[in-house]
Protein backbone atom coordinates (compact mmCIF):
# COMPACT_ATOMS: atom_id res chain seq x y z
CA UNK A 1 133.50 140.49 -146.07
CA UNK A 2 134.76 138.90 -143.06
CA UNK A 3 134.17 140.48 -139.57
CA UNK A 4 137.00 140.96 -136.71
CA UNK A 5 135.53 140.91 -133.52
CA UNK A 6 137.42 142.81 -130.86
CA UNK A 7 138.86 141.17 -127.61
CA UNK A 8 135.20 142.12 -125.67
CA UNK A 9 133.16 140.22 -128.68
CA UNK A 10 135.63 137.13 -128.85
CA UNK A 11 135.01 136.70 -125.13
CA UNK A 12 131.54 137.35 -124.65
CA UNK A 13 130.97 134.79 -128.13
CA UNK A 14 133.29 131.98 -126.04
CA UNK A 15 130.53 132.43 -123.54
CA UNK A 16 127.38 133.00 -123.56
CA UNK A 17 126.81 132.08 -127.46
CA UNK A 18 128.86 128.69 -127.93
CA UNK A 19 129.88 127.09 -131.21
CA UNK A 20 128.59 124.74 -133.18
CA UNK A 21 124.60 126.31 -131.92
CA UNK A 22 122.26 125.22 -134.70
CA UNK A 23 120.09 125.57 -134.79
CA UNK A 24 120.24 129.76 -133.71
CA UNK A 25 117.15 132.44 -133.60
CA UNK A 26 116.88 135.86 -134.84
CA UNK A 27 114.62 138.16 -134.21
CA UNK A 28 114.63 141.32 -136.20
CA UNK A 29 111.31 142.94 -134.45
CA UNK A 30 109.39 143.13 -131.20
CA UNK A 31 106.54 144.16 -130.03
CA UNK A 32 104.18 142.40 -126.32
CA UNK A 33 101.47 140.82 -128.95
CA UNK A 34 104.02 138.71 -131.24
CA UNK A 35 107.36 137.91 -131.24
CA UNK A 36 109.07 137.03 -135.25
CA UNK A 37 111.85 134.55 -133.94
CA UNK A 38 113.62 132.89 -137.34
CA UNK A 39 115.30 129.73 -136.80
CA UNK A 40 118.31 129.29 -138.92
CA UNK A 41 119.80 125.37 -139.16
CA UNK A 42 123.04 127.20 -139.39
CA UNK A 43 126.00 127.83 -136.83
CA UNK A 44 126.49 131.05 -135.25
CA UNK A 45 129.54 133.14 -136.81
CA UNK A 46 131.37 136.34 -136.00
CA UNK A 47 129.24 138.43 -138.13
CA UNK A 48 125.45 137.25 -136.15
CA UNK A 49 127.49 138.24 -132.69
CA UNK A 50 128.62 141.55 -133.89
CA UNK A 51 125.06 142.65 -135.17
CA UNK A 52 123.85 141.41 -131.72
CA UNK A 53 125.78 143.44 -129.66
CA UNK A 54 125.50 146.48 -132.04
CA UNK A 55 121.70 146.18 -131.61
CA UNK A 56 121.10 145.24 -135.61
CA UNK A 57 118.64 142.28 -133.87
CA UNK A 58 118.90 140.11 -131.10
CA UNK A 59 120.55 136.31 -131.20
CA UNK A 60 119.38 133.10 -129.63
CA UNK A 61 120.70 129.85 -129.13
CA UNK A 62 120.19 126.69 -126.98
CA UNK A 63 121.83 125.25 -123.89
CA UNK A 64 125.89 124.62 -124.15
CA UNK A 65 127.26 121.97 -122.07
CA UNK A 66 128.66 124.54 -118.80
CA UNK A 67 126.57 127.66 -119.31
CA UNK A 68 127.83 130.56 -118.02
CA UNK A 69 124.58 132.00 -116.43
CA UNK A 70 121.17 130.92 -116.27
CA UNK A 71 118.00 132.82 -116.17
CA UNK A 72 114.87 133.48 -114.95
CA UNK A 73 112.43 134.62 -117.28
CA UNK A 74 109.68 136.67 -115.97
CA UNK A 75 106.88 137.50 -118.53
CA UNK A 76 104.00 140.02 -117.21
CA UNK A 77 105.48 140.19 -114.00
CA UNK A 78 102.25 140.82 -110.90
CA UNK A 79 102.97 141.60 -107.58
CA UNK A 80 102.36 137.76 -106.27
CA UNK A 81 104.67 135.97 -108.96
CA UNK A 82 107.78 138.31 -107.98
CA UNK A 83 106.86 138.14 -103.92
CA UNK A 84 107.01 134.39 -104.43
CA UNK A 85 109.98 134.56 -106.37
CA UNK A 86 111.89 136.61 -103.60
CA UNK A 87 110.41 134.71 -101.21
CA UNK A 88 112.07 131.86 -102.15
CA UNK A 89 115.22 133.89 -102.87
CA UNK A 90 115.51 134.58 -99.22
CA UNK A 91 114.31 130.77 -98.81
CA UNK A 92 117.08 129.92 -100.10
CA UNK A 93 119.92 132.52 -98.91
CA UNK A 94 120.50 133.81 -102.40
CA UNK A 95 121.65 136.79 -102.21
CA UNK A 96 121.62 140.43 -104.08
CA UNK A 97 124.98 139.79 -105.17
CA UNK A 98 124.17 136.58 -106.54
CA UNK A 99 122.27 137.85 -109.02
CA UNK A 100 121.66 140.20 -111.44
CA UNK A 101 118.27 141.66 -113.03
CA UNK A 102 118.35 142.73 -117.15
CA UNK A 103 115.17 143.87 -118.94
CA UNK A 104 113.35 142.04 -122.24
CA UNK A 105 112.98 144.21 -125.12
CA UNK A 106 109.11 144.20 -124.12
CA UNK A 107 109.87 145.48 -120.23
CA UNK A 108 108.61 148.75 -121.13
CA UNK A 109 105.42 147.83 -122.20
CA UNK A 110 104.87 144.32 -120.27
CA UNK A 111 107.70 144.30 -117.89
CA UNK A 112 109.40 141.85 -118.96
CA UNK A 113 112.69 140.75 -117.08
CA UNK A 114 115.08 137.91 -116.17
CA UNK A 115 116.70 137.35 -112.99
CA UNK A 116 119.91 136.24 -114.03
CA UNK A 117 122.29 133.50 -111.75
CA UNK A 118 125.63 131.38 -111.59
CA UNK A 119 125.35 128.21 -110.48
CA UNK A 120 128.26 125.96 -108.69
CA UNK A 121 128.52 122.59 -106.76
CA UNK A 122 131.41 122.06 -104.43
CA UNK A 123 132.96 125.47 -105.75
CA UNK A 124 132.74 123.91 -109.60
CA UNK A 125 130.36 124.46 -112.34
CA UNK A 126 127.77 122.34 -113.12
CA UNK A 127 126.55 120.87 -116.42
CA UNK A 128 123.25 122.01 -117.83
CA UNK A 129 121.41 118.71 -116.89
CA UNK A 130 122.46 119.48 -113.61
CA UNK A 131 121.81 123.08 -113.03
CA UNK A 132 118.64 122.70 -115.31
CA UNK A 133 117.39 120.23 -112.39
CA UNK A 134 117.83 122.39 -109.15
CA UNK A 135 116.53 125.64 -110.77
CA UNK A 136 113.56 123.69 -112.18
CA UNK A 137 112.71 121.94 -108.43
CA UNK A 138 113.24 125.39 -107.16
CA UNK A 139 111.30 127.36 -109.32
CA UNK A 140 109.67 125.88 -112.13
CA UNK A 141 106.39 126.42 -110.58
CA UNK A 142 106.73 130.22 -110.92
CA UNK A 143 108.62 131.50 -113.93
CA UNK A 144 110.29 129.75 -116.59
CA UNK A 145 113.89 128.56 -116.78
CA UNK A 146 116.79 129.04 -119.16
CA UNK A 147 118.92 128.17 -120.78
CA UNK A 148 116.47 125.05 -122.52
CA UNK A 149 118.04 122.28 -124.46
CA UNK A 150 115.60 122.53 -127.21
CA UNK A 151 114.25 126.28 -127.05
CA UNK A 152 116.55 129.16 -128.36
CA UNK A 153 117.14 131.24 -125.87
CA UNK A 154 117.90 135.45 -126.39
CA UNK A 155 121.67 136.12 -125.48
CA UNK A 156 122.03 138.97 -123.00
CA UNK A 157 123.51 142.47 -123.89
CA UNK A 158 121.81 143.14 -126.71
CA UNK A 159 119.69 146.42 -127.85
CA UNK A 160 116.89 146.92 -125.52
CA UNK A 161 118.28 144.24 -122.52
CA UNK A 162 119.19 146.90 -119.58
CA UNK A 163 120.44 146.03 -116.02
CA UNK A 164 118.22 147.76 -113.06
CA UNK A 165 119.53 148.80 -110.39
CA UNK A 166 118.78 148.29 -106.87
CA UNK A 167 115.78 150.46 -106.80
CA UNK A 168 114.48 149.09 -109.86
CA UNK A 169 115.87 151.94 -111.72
CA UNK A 170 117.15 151.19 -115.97
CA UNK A 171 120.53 151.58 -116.31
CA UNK A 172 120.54 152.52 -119.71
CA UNK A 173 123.88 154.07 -119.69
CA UNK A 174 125.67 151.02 -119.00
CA UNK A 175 126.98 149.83 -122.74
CA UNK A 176 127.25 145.67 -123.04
CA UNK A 177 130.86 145.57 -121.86
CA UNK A 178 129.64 146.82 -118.76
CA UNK A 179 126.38 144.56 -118.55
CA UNK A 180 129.01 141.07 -119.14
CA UNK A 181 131.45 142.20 -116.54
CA UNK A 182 128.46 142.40 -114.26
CA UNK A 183 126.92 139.56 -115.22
CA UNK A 184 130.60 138.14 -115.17
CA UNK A 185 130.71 139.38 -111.30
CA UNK A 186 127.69 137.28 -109.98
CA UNK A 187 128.55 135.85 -107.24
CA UNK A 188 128.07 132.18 -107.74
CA UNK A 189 125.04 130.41 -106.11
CA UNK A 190 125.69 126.61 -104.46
CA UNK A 191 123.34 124.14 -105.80
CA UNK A 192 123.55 122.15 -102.23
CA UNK A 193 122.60 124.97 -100.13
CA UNK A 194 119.16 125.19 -101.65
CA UNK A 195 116.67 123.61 -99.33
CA UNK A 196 115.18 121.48 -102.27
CA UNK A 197 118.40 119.94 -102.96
CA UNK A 198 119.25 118.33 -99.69
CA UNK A 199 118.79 115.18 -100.83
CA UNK A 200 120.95 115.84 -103.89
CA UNK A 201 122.89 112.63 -104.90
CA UNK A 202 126.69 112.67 -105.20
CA UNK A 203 128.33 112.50 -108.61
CA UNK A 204 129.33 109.24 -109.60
CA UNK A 205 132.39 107.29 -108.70
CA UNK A 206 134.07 107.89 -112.60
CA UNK A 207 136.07 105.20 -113.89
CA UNK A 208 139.30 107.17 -115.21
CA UNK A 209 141.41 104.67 -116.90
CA UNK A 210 139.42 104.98 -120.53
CA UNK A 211 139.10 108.61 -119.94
CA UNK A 212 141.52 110.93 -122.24
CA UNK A 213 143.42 113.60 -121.29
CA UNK A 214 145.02 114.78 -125.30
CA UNK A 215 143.39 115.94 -128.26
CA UNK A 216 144.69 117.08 -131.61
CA UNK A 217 144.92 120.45 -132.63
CA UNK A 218 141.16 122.27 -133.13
CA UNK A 219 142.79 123.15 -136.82
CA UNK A 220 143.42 119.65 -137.73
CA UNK A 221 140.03 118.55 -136.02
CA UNK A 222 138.30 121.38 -137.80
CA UNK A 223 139.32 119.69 -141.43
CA UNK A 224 138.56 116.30 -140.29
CA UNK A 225 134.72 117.12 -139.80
CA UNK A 226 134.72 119.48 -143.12
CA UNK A 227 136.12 116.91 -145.20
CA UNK A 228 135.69 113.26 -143.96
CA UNK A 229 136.83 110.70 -143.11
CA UNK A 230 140.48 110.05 -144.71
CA UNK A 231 142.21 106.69 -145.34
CA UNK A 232 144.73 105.80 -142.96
CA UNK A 233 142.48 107.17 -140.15
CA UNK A 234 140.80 104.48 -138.64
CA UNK A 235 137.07 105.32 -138.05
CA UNK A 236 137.46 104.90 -133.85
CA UNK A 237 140.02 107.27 -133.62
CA UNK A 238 138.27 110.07 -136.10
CA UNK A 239 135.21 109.77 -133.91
CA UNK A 240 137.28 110.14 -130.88
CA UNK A 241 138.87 113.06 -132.05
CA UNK A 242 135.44 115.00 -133.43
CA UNK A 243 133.66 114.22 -129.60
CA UNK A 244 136.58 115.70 -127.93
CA UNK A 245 136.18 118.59 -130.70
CA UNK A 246 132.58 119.31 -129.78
CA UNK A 247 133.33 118.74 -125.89
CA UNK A 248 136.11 121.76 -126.54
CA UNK A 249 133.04 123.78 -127.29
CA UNK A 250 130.73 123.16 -125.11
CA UNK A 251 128.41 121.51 -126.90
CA UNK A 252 125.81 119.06 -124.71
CA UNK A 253 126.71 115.04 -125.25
CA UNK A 254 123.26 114.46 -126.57
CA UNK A 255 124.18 116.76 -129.00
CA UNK A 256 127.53 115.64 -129.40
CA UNK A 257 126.91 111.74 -130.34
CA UNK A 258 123.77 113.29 -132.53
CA UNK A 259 126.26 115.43 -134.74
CA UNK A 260 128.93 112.52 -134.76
CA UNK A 261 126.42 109.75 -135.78
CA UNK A 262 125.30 111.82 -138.72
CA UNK A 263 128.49 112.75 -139.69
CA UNK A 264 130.21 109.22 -139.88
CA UNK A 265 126.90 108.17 -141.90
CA UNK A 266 127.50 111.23 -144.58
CA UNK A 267 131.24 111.60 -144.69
CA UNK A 268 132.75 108.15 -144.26
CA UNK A 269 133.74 108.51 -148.10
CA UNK A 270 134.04 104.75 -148.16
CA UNK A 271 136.68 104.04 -145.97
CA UNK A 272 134.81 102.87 -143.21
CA UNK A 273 134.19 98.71 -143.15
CA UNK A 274 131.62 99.16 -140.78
CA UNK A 275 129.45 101.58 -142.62
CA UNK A 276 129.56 99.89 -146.26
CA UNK A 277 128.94 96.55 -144.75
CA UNK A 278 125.70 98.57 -143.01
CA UNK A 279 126.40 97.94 -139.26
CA UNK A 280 125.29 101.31 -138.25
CA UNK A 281 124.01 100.33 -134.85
CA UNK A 282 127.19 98.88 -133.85
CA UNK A 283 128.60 102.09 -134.75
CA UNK A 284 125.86 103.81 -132.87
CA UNK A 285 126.45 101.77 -129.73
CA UNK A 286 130.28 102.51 -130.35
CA UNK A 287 129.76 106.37 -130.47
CA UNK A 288 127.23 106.50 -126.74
CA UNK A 289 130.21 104.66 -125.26
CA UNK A 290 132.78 107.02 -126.94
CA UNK A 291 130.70 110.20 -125.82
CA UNK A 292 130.41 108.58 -122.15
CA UNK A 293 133.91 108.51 -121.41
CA UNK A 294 134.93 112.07 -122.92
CA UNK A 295 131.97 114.12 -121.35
CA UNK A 296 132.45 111.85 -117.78
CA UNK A 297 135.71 114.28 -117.39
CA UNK A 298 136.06 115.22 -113.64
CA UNK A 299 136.98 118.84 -112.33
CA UNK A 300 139.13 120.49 -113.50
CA UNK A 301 139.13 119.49 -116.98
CA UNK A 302 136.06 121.48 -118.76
CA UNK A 303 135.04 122.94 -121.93
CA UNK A 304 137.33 125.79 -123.44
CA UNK A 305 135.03 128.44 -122.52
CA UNK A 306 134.18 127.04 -118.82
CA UNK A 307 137.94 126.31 -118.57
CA UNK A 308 139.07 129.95 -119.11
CA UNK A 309 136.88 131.14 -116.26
CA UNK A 310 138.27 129.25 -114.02
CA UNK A 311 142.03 130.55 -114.32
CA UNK A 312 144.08 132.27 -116.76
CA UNK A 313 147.65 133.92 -116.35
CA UNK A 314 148.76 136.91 -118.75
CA UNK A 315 152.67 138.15 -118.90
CA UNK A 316 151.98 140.71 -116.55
CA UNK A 317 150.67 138.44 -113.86
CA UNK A 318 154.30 136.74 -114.67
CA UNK A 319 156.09 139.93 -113.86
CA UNK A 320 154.26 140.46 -111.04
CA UNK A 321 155.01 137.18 -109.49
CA UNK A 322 158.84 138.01 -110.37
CA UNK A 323 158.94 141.47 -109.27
CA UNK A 324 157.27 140.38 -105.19
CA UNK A 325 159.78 137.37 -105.57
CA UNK A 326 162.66 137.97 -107.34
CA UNK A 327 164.79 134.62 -107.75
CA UNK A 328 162.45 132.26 -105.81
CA UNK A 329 161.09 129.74 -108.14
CA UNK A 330 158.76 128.56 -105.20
CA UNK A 331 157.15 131.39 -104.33
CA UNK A 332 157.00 132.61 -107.91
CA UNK A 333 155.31 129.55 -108.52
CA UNK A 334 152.87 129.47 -105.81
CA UNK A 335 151.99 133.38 -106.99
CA UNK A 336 151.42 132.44 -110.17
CA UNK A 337 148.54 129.69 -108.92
CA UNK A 338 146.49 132.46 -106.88
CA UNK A 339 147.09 134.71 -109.48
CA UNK A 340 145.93 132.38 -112.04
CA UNK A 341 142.53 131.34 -109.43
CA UNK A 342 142.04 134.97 -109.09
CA UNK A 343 142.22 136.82 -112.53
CA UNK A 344 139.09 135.64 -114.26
CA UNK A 345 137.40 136.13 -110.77
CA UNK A 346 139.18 139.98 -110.83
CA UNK A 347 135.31 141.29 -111.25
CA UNK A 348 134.29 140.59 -107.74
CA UNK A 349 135.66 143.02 -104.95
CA UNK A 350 136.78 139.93 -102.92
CA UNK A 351 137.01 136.58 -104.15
CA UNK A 352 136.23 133.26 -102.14
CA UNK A 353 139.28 130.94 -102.59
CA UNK A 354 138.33 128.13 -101.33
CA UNK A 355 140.69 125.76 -98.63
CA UNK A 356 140.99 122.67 -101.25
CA UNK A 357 142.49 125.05 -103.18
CA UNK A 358 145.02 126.39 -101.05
CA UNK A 359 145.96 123.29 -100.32
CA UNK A 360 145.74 121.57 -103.66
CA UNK A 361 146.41 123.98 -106.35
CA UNK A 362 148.87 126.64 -104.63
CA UNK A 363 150.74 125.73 -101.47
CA UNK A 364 151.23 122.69 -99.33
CA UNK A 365 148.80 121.95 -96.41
CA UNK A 366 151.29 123.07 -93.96
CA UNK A 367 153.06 126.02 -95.75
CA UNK A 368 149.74 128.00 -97.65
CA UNK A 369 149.25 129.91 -94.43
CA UNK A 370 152.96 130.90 -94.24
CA UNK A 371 152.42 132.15 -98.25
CA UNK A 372 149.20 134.22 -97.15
CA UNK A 373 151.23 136.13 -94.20
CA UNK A 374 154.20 137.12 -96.23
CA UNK A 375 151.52 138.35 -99.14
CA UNK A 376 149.65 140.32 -96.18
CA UNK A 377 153.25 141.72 -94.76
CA UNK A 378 153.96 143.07 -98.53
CA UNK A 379 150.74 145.14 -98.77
CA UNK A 380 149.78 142.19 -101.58
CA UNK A 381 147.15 140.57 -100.19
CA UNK A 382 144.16 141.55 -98.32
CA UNK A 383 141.58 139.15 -96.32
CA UNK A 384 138.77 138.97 -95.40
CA UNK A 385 137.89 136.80 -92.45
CA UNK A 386 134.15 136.57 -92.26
CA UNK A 387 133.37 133.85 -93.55
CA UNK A 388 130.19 131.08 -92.70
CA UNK A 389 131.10 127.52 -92.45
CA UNK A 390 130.04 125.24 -95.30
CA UNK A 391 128.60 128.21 -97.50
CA UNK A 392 130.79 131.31 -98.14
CA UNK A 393 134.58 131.16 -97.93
CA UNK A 394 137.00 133.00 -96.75
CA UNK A 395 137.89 136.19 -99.16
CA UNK A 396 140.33 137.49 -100.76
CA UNK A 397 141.57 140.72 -102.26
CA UNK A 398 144.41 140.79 -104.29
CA UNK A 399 146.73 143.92 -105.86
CA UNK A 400 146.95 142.25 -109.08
CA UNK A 401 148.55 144.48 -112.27
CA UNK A 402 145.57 146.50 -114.18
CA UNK A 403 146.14 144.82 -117.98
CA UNK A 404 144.67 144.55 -121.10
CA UNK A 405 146.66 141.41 -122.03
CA UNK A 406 144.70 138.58 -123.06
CA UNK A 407 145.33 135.60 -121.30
CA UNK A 408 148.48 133.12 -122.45
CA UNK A 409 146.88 130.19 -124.64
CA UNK A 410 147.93 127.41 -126.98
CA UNK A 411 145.21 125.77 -129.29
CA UNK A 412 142.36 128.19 -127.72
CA UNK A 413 143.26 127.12 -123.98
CA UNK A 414 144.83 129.25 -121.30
CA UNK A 415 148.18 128.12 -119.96
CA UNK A 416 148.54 128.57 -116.41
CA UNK A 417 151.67 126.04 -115.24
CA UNK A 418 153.84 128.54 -113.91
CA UNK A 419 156.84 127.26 -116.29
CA UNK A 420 154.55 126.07 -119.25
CA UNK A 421 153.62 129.76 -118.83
CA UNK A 422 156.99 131.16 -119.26
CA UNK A 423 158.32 129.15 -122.50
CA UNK A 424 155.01 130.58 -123.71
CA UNK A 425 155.75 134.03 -122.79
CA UNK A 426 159.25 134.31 -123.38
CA UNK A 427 162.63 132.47 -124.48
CA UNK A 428 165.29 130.96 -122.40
CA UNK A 429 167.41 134.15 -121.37
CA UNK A 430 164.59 136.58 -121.44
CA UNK A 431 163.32 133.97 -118.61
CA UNK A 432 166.13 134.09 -116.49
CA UNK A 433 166.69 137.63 -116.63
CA UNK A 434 162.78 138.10 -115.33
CA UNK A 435 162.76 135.84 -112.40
CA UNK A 436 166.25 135.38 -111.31
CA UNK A 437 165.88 131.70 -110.91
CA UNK A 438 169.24 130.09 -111.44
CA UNK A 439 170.59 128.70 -114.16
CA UNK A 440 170.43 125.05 -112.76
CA UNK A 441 166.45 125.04 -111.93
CA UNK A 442 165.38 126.39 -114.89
CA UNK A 443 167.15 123.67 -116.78
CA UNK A 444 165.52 120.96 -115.07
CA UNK A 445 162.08 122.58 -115.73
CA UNK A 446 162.66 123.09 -119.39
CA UNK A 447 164.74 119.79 -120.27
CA UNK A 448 161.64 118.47 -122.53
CA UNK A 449 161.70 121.48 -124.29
């Protein structure tokens, strides 16, 4: 029978337990003298996340492409490993609210616990390889680090995996919704700050003119891979199409070309030239250059799950942004753009908006300061101006609209173009009625569609 996962499960599946993971671990049992992890060649499903989070055994996986947190895993914890550990912590300025501490199932016997962080460069995520780098320079020589590209890894917030509390207290009343938001609300960590990274190299110059920016449908890209290869599809395009479908889910470009190269060699169902005539290394070669210019994406274009924590709008926001600003599409719009920054960040009690994005994403150089004074004069907006050059922005509070809306999407990814937003949300006269934009502006915006 098939399982519905609520709104909570979809979102904590999108990220911490990505798609296309096989092969996944269970383990049904525990105990400090032997641990019974199965490995299963199979994708995870809706069914394995809902008996994880209801405690019926705990799920594993390997690394996605973005994680969402990494971990520290500290097994039989003495008094030397953990100074060194927070020792390097305050080496390092990472702070108590950049990170977050959940038990094992063994902690009560062994101790067992992982110190659990977000990463960012430049106020982005960072890939695995990347993150996987710093944390092993920083720390490597104390305590292992996850997530591993080839090691299954336990997902958090399952039976037995408790947050403690600041005086090392279990907080065994929290239930998993609770644990995610807080591991949600970590505040993220800078990979250039750390004193072992100084040296760090730049990311590459990209070369963007190869790089795409559309992709079908997951539905349509989803039969592709079940079925084959069809005729009329050339075999470039379908292997195009099936990268950008495992880049949508986070899965790691190694993994990615692996997948792709096996499928082309098993489903081709004959209509490939290359593959009856037996030129599989061409097609191999073809396929590394293929993966290179779909994973080279730069910021902001990420995976599905990385992309919808980095801003989402819901109808609400929408009304909101109409309601402060009734019938100016500017400021409407430029609401919309913090909103959108700030809603997946809502967890936090302030959020760091950084200046690029000020400038970039919501107002012009020259007018965002004018934007954050009327916000202030309305009550709206509150700031905070401490702030320490080069490693913590200035924050931000914002009023937003308490909602259990999930966020507008098309094809699994949020929408968050102010007007994109609105077709989505509602049709043409419900529109104007909302905003009080006139007539004349709202044609211009919606002429395409």
């Amino acid at each position: 029978m098939p399982v519905e996962l609520s709104a909570d499960q979809k979102t904590f599946a999108k990220l911490f337990a990505r798609e296309f993971t096989a092969p996944h671990g269970r383990q049904h049992l525990y105990n400090s003298e032997r641990t019974d992890w199965i490995t299963y060649h199979q994708p995870t499903n809706d069914r394995l996340i809902k008996a994880h989070l209801d405690g019926d055994f705990w799920l594993g996986t390997r690394a996605p492409w973005y994680p969402t947190v990494w971990n520290l895993d500290i097994d039989r914890p003495t008094t030397e490993r953990l100074g060194k550990i927070y020792e390097r912590f305050d080496l390092y300025g990472i702070a108590e609210s950049q990170r977050a501490i959940m038990t094992t199932p063994s902690f009560s016997a062994s101790g067992n616990h992982r110190i659990y962080l977000r990463l960012e460069r430049d106020d982005k995520p960072v890939t695995f390889t990347r993150g996987y780098e710093v944390l092993r320079n920083s720390f490597a020589d104390i305590c292992e680090i996850y997530p591993q590209q080839n090691r299954i890894d336990r997902l958090p917030c399952g039976k037995d995996q408790d947050l403690l509390g600041d005086n090392g207290q279990v907080l065994s009343k929290l239930n998993w919704q609770q644990e995610m938001h807080y591991l949600l609300k970590i505040d993220p960590t800078p990979i250039e700050t750390l004193q072992y990274q100084l040296n760090l190299l730049p990311d590459p110059e990209l070369d963007t003119r190869d790089q795409p920016r559309t992709w079908k449908p997951k539905t349509e890209v989803a039969e592709l891979y079940e079925n084959g290869l069809q005729a009329g599809i050339p075999r470039s395009e379908a292997q195009y199409e099936i990268l950008n479908y495992f880049w949508r889910a986070n899965v790691p470009p190694f993994e990615a070309a692996e997948k792709v190269k096996v499928w082309i060699r098993t489903k081709h169902n004959g209509f490939s030239k290359e593959v009856n005539l037996g030129l599989l290394s061409r097609i191999d070669a073809h396929i590394d250059r293929q993966v290179g210019w779909i994973y080279a994406r730069p910021a902001p274009i990420y995976p599905d799950a990385t992309d919808g924590l980095q801003r989402a709008l819901t109808r609400a926001d929408l009304e909101f942004a109409a309601k402060v600003f009734p019938g100016n599409a500017v400021r409407q719009k430029q609401l919309t753009a913090l909103v959108s920054y700030y809603r997946p960040r809502r967890h936090h009690e302030y959020v760091f908006i950084p200046f690029w994005f000020w400038r970039d994403e919501i107002a012009h150089k020259d007018t965002y300061k004018t934007l954050i004074e009327e916000l202030e004069t309305k009550n709206i907006l509150e700031v905070n101006r401490h702030y320490v050059r080069g490693k913590f922005c200035r924050r931000y509070k914002l009023k937003l609209p308490v909602t259990s809306q999930q966020p507008l999407q098309h094809d699994d990814r949020n929408i968050t173009e102010f007007y994109a937003a609105l077709a989505t949300a509602y049709n043409r006269r419900e529109i104007a009625a909302l905003t009080g934009i006139n007539e004349r502006t709202l044609r211009r915006h919606f002429k395409r569609t």
